[in-house]
Protein backbone atom coordinates (compact mmCIF):
# COMPACT_ATOMS: atom_id res chain seq x y z
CA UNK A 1 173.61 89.18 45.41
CA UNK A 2 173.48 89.79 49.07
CA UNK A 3 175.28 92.56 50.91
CA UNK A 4 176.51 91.86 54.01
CA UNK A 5 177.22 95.13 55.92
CA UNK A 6 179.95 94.81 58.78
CA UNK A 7 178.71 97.20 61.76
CA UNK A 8 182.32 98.52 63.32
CA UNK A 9 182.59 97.06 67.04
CA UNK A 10 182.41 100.79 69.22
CA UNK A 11 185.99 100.52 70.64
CA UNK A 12 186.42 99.90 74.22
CA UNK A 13 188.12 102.59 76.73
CA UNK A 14 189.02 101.70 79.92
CA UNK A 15 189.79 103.89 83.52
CA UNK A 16 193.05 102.67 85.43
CA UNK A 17 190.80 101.20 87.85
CA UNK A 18 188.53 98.96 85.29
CA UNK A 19 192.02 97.67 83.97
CA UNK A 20 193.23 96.85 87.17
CA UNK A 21 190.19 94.43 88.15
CA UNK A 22 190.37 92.90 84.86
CA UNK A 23 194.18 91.82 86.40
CA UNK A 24 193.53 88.81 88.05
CA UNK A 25 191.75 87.45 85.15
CA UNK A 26 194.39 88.40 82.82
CA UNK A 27 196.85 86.36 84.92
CA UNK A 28 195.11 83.60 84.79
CA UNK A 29 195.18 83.62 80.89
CA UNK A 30 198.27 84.38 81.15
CA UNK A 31 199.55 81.65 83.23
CA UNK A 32 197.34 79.30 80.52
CA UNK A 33 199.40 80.75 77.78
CA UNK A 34 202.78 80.49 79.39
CA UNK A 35 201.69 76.55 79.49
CA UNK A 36 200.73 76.20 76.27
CA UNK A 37 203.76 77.93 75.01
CA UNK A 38 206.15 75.36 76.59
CA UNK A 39 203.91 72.50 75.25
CA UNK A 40 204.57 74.04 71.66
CA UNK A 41 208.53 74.05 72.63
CA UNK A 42 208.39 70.86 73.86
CA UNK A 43 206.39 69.44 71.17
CA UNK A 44 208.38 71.14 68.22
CA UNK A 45 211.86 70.23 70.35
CA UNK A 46 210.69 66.75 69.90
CA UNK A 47 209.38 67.01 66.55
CA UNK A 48 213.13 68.56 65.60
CA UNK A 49 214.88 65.29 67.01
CA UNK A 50 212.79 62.70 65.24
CA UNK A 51 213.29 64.61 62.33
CA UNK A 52 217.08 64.33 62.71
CA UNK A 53 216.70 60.97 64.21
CA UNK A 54 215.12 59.42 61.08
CA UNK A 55 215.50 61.85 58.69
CA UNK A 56 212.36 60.70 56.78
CA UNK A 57 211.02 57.32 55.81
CA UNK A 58 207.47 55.90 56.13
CA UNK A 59 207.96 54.73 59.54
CA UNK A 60 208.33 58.33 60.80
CA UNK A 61 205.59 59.83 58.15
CA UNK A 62 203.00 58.76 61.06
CA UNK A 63 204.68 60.11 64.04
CA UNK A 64 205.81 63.34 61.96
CA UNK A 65 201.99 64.14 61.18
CA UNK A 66 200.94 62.91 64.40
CA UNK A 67 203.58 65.66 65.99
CA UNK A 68 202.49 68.01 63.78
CA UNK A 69 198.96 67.68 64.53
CA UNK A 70 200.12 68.31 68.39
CA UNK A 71 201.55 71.72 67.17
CA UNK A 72 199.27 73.07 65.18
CA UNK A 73 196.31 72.10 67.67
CA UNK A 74 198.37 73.86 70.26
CA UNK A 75 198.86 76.95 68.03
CA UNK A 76 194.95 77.13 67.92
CA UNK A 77 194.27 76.92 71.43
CA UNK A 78 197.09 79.54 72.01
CA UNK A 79 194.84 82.37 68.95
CA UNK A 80 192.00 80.94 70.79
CA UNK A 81 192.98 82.62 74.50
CA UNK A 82 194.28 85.57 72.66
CA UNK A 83 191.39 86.32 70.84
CA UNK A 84 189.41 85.80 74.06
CA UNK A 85 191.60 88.51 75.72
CA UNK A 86 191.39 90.99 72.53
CA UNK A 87 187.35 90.15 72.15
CA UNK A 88 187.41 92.21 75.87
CA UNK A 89 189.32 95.28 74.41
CA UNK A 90 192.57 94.59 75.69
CA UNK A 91 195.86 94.27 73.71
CA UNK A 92 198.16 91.28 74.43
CA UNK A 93 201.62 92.27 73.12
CA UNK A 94 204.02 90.27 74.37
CA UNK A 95 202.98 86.63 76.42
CA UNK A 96 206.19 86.11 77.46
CA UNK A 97 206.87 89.28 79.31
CA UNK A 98 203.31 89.39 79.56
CA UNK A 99 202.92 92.90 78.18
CA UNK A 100 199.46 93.90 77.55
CA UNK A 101 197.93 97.29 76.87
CA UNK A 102 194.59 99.23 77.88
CA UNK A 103 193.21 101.90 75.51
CA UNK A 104 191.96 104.44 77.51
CA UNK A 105 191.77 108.27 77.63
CA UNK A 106 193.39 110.81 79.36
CA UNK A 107 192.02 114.27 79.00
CA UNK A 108 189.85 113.05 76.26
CA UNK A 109 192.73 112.29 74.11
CA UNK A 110 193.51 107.84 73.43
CA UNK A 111 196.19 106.85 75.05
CA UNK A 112 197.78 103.39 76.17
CA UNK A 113 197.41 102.24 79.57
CA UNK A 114 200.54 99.15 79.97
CA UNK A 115 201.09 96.64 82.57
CA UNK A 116 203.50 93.64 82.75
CA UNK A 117 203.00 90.49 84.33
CA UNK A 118 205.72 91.62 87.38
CA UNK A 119 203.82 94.55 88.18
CA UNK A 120 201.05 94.54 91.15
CA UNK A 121 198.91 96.61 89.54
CA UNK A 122 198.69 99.42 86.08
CA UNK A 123 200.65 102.06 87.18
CA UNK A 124 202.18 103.59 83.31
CA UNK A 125 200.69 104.68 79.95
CA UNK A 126 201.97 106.10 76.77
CA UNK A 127 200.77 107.76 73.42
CA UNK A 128 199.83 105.27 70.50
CA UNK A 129 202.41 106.56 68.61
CA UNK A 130 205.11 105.62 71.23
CA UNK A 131 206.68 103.03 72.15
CA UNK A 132 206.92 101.05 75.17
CA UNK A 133 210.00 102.67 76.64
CA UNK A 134 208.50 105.97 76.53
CA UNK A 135 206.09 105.06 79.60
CA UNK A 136 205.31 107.09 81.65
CA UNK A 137 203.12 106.50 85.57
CA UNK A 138 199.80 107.19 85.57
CA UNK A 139 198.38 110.48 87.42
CA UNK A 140 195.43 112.16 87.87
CA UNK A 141 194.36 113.08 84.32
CA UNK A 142 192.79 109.92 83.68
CA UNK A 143 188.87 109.18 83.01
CA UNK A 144 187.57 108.16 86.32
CA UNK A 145 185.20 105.41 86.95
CA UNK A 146 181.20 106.11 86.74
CA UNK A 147 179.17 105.89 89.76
């Protein structure tokens, strides 16, 4: 038998300003997200009214599967982006709000670096073990970028 040894990906810190040019990029997924998430609606809205519509039959077997399809080819594009976004060592945790998180390190100790979609640039962080509400702005402790 052969044994397959899984190497631990080093995890990925960033400064304040490394997560703030990754921003514009971020948007853009994003915005891609926020489009894909109204198809799904849309799609599943649908999907609900034929259901109620028809309520079954072989006529609407086809169009059933067909809207299916749709939603679960939407669902993989939506994993898809995300796991694009997480592959760079970022954490998306909300795409509605468009919450997303940094791990960085502040006086050599993890912490979260947050930004939301409404805000020009990442200006809070908080301890893993905290929540989102306990944010709090960013100063001068952080890891600075390397020449």
């Amino acid at each position: 038998m052969r044994q397959v040894i899984q190497m631990e990906k080093e995890k990925k810190y960033f400064t304040v300003a490394e997560a703030n040019r990754m921003l514009p990029q971020l948007r853009k997924h994003l915005d891609g997200l926020h489009s894909l998430r109204r198809q799904f609606e849309k799609k599943y809205r649908e999907l609900k009214a034929q259901r109620t519509r028809i309520g079954g039959g072989a006529d609407g077997e086809d169009s059933y599967f067909t809207l299916e399809a749709e939603l679960e080819f939407v669902n993989i594009q939506v994993r898809a982006m995300i796991d694009g976004m997480n592959r760079t060592g970022v954490q998306i945790k909300e795409i509605k709000g468009g919450r997303v998180l940094f791990p960085a390190l502040r006086q050599g100790e993890e912490v979260l670096l947050c930004w939301t979609a409404d805000e020009e640039e990442v200006r809070y962080w908080y301890y893993p073990w905290e929540a989102f509400c306990d944010r709090k702005e960013v100063d001068g402790a952080f890891e600075r970028d390397t020449p």
